[in-house]
C-alpha atoms as a PDB file:
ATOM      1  CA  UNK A   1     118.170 122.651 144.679  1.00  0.00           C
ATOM      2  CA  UNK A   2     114.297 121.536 144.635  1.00  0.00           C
ATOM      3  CA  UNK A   3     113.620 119.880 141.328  1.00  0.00           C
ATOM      4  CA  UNK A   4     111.249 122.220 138.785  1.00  0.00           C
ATOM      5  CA  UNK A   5     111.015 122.389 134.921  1.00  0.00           C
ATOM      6  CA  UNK A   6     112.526 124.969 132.791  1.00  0.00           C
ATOM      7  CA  UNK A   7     110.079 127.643 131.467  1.00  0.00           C
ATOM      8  CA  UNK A   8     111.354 128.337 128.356  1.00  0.00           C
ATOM      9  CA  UNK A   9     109.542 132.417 128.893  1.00  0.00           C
ATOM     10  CA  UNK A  10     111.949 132.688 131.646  1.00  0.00           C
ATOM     11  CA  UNK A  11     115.068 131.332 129.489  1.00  0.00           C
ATOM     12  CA  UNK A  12     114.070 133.516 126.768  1.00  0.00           C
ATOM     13  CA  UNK A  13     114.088 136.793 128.876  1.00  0.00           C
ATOM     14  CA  UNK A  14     117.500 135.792 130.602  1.00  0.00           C
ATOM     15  CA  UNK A  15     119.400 134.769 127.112  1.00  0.00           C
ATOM     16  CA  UNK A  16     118.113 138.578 126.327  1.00  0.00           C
ATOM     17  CA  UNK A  17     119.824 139.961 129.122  1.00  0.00           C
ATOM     18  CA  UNK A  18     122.919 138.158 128.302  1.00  0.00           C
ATOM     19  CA  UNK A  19     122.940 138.867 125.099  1.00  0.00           C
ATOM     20  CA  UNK A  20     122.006 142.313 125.454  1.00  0.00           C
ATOM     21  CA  UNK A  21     123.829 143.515 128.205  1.00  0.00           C
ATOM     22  CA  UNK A  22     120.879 145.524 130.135  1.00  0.00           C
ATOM     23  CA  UNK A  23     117.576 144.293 131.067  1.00  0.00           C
ATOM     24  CA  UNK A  24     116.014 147.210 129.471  1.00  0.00           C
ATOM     25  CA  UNK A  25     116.893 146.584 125.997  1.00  0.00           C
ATOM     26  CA  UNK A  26     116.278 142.678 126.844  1.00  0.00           C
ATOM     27  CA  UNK A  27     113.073 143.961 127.510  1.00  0.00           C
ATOM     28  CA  UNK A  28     112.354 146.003 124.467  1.00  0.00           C
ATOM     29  CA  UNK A  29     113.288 143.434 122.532  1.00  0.00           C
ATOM     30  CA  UNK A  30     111.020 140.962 123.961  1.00  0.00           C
ATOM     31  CA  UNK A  31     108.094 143.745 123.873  1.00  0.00           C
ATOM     32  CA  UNK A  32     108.069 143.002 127.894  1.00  0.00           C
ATOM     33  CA  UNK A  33     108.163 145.984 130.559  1.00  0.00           C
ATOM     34  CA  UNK A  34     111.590 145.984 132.282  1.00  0.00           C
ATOM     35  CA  UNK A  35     110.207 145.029 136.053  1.00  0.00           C
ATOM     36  CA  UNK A  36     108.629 141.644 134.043  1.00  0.00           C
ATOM     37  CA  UNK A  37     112.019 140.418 132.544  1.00  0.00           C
ATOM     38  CA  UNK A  38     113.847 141.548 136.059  1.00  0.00           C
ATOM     39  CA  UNK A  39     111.330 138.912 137.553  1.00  0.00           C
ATOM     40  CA  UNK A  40     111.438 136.162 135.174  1.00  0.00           C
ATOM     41  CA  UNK A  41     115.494 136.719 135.758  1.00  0.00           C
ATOM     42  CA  UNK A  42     114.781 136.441 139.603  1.00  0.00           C
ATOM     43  CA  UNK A  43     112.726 133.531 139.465  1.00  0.00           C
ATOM     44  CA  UNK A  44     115.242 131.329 137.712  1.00  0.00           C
ATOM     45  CA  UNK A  45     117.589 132.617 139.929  1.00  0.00           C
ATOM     46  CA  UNK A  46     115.476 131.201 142.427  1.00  0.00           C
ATOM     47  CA  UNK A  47     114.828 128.525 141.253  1.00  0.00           C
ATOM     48  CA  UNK A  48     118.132 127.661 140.555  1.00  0.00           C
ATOM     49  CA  UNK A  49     119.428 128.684 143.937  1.00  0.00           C
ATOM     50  CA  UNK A  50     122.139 130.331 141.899  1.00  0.00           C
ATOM     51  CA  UNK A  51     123.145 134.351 140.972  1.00  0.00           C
ATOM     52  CA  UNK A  52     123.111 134.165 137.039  1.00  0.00           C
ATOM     53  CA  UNK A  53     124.181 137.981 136.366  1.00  0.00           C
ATOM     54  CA  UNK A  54     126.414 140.269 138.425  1.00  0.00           C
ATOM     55  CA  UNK A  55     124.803 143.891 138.144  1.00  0.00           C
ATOM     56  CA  UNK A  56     126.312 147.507 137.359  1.00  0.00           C
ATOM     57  CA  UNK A  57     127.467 146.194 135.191  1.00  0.00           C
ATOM     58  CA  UNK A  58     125.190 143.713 134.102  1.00  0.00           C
ATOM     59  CA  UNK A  59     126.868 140.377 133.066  1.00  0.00           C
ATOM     60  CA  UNK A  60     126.812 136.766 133.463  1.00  0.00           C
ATOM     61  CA  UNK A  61     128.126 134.867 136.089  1.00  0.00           C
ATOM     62  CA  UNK A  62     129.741 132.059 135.291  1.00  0.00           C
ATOM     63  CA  UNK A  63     126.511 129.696 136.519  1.00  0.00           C
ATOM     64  CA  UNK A  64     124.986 132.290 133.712  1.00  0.00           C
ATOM     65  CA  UNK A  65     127.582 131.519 130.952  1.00  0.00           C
ATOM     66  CA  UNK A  66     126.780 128.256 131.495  1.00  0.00           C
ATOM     67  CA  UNK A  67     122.849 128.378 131.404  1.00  0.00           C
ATOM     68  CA  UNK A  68     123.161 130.651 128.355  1.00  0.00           C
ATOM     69  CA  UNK A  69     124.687 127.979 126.629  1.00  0.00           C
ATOM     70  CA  UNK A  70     121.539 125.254 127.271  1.00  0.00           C
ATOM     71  CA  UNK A  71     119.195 128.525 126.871  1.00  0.00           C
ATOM     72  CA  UNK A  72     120.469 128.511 123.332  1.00  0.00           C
ATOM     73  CA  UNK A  73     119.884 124.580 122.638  1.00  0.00           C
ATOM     74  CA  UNK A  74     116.600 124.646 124.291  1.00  0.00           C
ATOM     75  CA  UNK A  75     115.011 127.264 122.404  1.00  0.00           C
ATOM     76  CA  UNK A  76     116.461 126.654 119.529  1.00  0.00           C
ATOM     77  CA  UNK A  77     114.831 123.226 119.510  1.00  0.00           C
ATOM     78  CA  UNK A  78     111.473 124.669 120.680  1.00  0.00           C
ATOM     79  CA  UNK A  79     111.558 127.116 117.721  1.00  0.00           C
ATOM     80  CA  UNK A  80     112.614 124.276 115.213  1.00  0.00           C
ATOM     81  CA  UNK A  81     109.349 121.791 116.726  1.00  0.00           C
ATOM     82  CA  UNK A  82     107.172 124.783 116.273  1.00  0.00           C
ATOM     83  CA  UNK A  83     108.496 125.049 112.567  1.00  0.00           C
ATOM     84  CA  UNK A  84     108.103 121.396 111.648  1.00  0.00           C
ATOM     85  CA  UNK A  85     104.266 120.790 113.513  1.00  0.00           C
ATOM     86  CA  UNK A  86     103.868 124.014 111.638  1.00  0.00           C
ATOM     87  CA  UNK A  87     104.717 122.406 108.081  1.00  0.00           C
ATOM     88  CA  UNK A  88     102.589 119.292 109.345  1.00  0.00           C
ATOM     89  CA  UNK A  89      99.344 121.178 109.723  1.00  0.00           C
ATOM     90  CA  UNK A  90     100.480 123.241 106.332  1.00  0.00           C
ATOM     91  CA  UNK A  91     100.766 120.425 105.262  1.00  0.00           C
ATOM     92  CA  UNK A  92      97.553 117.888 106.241  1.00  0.00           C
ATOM     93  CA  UNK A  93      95.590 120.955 105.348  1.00  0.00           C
ATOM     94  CA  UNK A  94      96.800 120.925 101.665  1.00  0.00           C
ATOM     95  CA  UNK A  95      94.246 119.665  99.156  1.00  0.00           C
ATOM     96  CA  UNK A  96      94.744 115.675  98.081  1.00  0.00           C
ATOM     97  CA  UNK A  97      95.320 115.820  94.791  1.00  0.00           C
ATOM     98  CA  UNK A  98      92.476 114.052  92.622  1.00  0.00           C
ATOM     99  CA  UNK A  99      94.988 111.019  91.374  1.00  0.00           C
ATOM    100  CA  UNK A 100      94.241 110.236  88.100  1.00  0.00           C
ATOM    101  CA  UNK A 101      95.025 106.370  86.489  1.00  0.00           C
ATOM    102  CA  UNK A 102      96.055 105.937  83.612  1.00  0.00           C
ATOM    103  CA  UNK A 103      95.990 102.423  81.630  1.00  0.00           C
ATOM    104  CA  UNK A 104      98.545 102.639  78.955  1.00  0.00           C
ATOM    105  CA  UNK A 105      97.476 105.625  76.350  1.00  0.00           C
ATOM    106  CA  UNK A 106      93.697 105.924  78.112  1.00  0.00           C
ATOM    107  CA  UNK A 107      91.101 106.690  76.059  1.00  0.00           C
ATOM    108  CA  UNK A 108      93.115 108.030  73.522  1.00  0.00           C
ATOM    109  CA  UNK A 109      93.065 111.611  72.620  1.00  0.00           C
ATOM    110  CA  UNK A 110      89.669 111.970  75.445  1.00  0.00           C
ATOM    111  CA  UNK A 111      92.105 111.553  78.280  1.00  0.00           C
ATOM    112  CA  UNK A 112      93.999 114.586  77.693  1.00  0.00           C
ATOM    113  CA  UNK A 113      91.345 116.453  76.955  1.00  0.00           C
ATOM    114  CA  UNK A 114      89.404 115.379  80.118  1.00  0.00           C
ATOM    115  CA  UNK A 115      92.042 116.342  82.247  1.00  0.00           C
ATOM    116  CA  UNK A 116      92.340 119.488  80.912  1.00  0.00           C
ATOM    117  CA  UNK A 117      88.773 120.655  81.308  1.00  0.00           C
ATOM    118  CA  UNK A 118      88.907 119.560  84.702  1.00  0.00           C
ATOM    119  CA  UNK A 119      92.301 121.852  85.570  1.00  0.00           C
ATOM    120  CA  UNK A 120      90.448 124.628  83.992  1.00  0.00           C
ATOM    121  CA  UNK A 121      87.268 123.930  86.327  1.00  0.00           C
ATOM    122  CA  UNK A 122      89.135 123.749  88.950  1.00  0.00           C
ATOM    123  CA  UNK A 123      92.450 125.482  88.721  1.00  0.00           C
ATOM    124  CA  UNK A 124      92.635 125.189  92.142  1.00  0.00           C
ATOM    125  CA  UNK A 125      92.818 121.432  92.697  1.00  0.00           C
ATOM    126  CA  UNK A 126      96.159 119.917  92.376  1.00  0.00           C
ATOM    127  CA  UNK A 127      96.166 116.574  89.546  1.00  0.00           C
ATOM    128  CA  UNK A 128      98.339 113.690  90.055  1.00  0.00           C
ATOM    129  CA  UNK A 129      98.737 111.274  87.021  1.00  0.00           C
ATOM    130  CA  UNK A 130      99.457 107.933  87.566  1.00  0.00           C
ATOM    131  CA  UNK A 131     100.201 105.306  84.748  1.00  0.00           C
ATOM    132  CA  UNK A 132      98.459 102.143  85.511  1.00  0.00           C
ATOM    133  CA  UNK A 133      99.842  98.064  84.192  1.00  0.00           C
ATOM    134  CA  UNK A 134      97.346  95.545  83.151  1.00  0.00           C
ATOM    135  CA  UNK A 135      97.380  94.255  86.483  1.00  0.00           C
ATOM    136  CA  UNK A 136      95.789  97.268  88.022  1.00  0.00           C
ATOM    137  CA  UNK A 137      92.728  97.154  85.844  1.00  0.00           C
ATOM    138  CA  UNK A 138      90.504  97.980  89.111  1.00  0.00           C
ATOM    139  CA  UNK A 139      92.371  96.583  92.078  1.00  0.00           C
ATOM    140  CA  UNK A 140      94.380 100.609  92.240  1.00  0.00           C
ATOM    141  CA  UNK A 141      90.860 101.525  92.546  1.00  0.00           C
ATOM    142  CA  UNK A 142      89.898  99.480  95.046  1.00  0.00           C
ATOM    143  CA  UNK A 143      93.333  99.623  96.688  1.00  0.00           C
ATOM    144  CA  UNK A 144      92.969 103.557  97.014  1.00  0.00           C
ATOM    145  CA  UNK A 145      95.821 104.269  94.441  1.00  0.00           C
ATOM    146  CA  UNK A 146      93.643 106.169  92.681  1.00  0.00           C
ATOM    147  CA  UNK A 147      90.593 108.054  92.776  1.00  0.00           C
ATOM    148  CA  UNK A 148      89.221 108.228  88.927  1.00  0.00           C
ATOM    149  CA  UNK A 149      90.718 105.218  86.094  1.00  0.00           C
ATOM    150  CA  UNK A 150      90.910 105.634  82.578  1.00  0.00           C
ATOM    151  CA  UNK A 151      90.586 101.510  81.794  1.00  0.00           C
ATOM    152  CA  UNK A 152      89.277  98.748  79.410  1.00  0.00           C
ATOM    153  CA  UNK A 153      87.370  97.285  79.980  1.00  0.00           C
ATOM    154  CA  UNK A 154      84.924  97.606  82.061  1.00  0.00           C
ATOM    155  CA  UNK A 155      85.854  96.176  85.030  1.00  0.00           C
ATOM    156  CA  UNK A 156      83.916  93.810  86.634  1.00  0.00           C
ATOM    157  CA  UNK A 157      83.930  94.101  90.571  1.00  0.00           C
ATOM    158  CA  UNK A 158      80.986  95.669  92.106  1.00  0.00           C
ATOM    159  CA  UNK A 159      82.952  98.116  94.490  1.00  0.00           C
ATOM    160  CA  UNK A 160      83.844 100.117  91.067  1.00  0.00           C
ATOM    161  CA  UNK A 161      81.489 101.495  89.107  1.00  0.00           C
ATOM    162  CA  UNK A 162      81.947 102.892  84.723  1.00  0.00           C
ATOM    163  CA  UNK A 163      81.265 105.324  82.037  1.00  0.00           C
ATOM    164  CA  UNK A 164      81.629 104.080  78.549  1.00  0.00           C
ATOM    165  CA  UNK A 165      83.571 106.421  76.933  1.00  0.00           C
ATOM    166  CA  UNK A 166      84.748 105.306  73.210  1.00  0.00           C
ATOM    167  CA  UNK A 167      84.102 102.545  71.450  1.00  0.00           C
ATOM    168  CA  UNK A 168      86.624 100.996  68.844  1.00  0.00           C
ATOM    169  CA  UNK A 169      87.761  98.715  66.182  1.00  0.00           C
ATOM    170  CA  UNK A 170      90.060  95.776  67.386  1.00  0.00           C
ATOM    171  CA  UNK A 171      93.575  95.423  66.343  1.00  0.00           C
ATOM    172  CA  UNK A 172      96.550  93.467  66.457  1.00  0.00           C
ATOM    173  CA  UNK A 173     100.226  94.228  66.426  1.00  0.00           C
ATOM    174  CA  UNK A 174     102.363  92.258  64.813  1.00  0.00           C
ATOM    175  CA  UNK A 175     106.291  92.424  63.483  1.00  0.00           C
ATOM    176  CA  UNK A 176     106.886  93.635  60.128  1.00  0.00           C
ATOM    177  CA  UNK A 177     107.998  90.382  58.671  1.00  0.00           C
ATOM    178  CA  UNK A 178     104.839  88.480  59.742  1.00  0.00           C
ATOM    179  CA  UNK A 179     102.963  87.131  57.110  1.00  0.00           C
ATOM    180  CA  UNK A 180     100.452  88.777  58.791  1.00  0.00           C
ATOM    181  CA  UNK A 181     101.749  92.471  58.300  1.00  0.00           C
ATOM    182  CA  UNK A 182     100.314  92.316  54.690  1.00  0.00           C
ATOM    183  CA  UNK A 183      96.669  92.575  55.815  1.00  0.00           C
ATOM    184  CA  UNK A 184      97.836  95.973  57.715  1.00  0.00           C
ATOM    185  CA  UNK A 185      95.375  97.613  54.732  1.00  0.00           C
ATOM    186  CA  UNK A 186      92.542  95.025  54.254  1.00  0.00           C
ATOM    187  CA  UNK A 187      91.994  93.440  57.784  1.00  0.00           C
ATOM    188  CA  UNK A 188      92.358  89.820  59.325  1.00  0.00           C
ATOM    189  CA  UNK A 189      89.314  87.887  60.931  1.00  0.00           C
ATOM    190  CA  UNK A 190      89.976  86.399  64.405  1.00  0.00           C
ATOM    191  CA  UNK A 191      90.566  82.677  63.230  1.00  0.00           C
ATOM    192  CA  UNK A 192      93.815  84.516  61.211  1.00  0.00           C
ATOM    193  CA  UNK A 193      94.793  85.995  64.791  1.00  0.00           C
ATOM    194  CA  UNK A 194      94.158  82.889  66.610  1.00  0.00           C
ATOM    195  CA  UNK A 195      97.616  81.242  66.619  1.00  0.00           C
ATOM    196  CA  UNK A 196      99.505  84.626  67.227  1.00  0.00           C
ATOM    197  CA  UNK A 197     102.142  84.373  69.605  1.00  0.00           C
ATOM    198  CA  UNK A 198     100.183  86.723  72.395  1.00  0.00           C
ATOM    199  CA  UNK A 199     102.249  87.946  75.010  1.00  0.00           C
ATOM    200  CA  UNK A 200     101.652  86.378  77.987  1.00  0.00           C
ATOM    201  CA  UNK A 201     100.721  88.413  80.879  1.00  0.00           C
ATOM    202  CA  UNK A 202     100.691  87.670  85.115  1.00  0.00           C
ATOM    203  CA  UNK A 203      98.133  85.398  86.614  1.00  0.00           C
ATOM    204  CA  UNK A 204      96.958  87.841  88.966  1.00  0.00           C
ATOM    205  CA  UNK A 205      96.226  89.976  85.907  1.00  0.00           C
ATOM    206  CA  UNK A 206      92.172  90.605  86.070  1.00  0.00           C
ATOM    207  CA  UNK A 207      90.046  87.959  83.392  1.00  0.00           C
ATOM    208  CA  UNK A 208      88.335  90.848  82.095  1.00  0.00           C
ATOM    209  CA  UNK A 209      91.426  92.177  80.493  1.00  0.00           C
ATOM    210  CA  UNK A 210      92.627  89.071  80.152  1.00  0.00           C
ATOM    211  CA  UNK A 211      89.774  88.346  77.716  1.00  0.00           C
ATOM    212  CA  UNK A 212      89.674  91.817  76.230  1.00  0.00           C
ATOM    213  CA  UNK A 213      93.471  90.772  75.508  1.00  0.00           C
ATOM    214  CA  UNK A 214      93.022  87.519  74.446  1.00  0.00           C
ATOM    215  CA  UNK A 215      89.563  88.009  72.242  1.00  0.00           C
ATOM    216  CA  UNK A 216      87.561  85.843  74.512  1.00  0.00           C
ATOM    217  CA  UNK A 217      90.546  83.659  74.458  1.00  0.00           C
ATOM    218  CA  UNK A 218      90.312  82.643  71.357  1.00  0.00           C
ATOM    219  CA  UNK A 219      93.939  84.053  70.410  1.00  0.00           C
ATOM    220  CA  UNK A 220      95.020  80.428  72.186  1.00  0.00           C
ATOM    221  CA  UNK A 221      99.171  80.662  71.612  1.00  0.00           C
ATOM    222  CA  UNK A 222     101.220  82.405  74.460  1.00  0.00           C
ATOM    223  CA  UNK A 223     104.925  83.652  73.496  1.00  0.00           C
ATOM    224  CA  UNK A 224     107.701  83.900  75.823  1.00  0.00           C
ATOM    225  CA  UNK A 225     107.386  87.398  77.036  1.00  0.00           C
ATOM    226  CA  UNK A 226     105.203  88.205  79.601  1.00  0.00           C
ATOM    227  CA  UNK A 227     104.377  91.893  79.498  1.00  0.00           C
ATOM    228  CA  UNK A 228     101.979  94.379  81.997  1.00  0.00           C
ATOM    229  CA  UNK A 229     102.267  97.618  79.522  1.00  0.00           C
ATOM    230  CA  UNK A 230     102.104  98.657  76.169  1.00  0.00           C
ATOM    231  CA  UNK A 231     105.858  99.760  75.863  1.00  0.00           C
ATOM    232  CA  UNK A 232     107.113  96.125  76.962  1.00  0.00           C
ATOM    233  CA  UNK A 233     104.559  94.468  74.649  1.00  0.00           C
ATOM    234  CA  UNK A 234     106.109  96.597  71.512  1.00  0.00           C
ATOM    235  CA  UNK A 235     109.243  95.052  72.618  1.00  0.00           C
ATOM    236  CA  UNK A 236     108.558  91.947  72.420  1.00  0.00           C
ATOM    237  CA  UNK A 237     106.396  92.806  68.877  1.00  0.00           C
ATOM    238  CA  UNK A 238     109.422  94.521  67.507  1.00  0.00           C
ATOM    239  CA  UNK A 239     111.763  92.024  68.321  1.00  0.00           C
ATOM    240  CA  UNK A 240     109.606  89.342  66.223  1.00  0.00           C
ATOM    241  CA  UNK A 241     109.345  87.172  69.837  1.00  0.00           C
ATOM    242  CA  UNK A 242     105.235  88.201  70.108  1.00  0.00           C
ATOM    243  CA  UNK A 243     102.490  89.787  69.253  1.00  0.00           C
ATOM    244  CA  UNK A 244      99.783  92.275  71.127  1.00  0.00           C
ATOM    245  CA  UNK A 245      96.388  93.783  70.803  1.00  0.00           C
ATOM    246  CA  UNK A 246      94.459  96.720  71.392  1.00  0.00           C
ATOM    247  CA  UNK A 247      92.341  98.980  70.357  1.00  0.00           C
ATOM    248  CA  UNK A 248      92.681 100.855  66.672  1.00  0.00           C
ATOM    249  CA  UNK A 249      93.956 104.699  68.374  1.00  0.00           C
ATOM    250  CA  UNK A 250      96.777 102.169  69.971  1.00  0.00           C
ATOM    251  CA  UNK A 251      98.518 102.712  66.802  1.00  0.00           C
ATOM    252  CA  UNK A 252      98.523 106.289  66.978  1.00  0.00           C
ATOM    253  CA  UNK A 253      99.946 106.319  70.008  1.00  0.00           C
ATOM    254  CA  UNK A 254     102.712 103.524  70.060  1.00  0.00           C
ATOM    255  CA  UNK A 255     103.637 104.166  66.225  1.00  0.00           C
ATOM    256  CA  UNK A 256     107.375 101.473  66.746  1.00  0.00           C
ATOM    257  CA  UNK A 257     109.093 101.570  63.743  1.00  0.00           C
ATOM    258  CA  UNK A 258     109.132  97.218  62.851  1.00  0.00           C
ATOM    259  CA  UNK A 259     105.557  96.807  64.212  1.00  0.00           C
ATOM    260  CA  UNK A 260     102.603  97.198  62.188  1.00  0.00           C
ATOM    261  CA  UNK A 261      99.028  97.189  63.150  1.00  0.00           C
ATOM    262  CA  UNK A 262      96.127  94.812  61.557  1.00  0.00           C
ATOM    263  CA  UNK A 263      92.635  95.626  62.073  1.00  0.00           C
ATOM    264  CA  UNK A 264      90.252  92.594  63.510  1.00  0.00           C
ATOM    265  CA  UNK A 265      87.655  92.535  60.825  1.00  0.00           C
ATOM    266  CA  UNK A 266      85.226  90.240  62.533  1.00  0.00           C
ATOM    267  CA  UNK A 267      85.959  90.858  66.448  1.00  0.00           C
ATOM    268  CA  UNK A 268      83.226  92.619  68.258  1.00  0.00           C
ATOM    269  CA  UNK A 269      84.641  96.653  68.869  1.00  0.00           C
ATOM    270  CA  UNK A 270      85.700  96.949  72.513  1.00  0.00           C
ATOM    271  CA  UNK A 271      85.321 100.121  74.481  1.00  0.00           C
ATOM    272  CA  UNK A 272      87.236 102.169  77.375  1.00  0.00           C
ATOM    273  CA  UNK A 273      86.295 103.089  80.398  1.00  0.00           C
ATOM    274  CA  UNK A 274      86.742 105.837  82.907  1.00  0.00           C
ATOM    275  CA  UNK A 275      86.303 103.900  86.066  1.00  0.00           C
ATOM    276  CA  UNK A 276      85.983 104.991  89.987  1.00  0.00           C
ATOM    277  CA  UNK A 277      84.839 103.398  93.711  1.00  0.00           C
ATOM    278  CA  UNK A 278      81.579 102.944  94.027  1.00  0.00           C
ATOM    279  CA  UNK A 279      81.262 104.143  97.372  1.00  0.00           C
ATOM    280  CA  UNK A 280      83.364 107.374  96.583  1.00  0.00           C
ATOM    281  CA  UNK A 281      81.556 110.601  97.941  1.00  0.00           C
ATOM    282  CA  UNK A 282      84.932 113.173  97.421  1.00  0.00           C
ATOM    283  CA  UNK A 283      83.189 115.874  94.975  1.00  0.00           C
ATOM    284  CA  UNK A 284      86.416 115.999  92.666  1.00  0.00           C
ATOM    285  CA  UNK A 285      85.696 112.753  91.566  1.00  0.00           C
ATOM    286  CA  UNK A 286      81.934 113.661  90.808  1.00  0.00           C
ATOM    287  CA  UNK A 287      83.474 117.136  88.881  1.00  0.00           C
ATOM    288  CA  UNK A 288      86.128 114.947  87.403  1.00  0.00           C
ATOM    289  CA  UNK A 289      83.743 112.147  86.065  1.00  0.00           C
ATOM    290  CA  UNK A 290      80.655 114.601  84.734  1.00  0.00           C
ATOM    291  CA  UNK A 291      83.402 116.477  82.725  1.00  0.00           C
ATOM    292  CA  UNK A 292      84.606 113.373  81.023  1.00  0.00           C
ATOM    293  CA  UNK A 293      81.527 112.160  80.603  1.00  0.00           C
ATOM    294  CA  UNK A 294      79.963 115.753  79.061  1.00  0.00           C
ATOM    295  CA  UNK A 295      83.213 115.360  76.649  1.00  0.00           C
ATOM    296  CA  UNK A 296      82.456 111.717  75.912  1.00  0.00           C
ATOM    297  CA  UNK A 297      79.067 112.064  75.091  1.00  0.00           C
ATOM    298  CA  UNK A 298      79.151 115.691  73.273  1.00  0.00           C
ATOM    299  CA  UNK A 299      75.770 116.186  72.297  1.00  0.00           C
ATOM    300  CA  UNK A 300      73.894 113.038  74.209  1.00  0.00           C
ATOM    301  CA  UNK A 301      75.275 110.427  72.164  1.00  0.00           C
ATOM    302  CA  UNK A 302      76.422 107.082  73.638  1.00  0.00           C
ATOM    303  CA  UNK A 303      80.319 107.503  73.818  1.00  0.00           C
ATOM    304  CA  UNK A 304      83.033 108.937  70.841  1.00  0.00           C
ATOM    305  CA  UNK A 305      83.208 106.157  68.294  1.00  0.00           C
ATOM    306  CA  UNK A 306      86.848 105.991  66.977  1.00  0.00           C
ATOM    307  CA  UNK A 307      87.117 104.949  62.980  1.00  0.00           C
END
């Protein structure tokens, strides 16, 4: 027997004879005229140098018995390749979602509200939210994590550009029995802040957060915990081993039962950010951005300010 490849047309008009019995239902079956399946039958035969069906009545040999049984794995795993590259192009096809970052509650009640216009604009589009650590202040950005950033601050690397989008009064969070839990109602200055037990946070973490966190580092103490978001710095806060900062809506959002929140008096308001790559050209992000921007700025004002 010459050597030749296996055409799976021909194996799927012989496993329809065997399986049918008679090459004229294989043939309906296959929406093929009787003479065609008789000669893809004869060709393996052929090619095979081998009779695969005795006729009248029409049934396998045993050479066919045993081709049947490779006809079967064969096309089987054709159909099952066909089915998987298939789901790949399905697949590959399928709108990226716009990934959304997150750094810890956003820009307060704006983030939700951003994200929501832009589901309505674009039902569509599928929306991936991604909560971002203190670490990622622009490197999941820049990394290709994530296509838009809520942030603060602004970050400064020049492949990631920033809308200001509120603007807000300083606070920190200390434990309830701090002597400092008393000025919850009337304020502290920065100099009354300044030997706070700050959490301490990675090296790698970016210097403008750092001194967003620190204010300017003048909050000079370290506890220590180190901490890279919100929920492990209110751990460390309720457990009396540290204190945090952040801005004033923090406290609506991480309201701990043993932590209360001081207002900075004298520290200069800080603002968030929605941040994304410079370079970007996907249209999402443009829709994205010019929606939470239209929010932020309402009527052509500068940002929300948050009392």
């Amino acid at each position: 027997m010459t050597s030749f490849s296996l055409d799976l047309r021909l194996l799927s008009s012989f496993l329809a004879v065997v399986e049918e019995g008679h090459f004229g239902r294989a043939a309906a079956r296959l929406f093929l005229s009787p003479p065609a399946v008789t000669a893809h039958v004869q060709r393996l035969e052929n090619d095979l140098g081998v009779l695969l069906f005795h006729r009248n009545p029409v049934a396998p040999t045993p050479a066919g018995e045993r081709l049947a049984g490779h006809a079967r794995t064969l096309l089987a795993a054709s159909a099952a390749a066909l089915d998987d590259m298939t789901e790949l192009v399905h697949d590959t096809r399928r709108a990226r979602p716009l990934r959304v970052g997150i750094m810890g509650h956003g820009s307060a009640e704006l983030t939700p509200a951003a994200i929501n216009a832009y589901r309505r604009a674009r039902p569509e589009a599928p929306v991936d939210i991604r909560n971002l650590d203190f670490t990622e202040h622009a490197s999941a950005l820049v990394e290709d994590r994530v296509d838009v950033a809520f942030v603060r601050p602004a970050p400064d690397d020049d492949r990631v550009t920033a809308d200001l989008l509120t603007t807000e009064q300083r606070i920190v969070a200390v434990p309830a029995r701090s002597a400092l839990a008393d000025a919850h109602a009337t304020g502290a200055t920065v100099a009354d802040v300044a030997d706070l037990p700050f959490v301490r946070v990675p090296g790698h973490t970016p210097r403008p957060f750092t001194q967003y966190l620190y204010f300017d580092d003048a909050g000079r103490r370290r506890g220590p915990d180190s901490a890279v978001t919100p929920q492990e710095v209110l751990t460390s806060v309720v457990t009396g081993r540290a204190a945090g900062s952040g801005l004033k809506s923090f406290a609506r959002y991480y309201a701990w039962p043993g932590v209360v929140f001081v207002p900075v008096v004298d520290a200069p308001w800080e603002s968030s950010y929605l941040a994304v790559r410079a370079t970007d050209t996907n249209p999402e992000v443009r829709i994205f951005r010019a929606l939470t921007v239209a929010l932020a700025r309402g009527a052509g004002g500068a940002g929300l300010t948050v009392r």
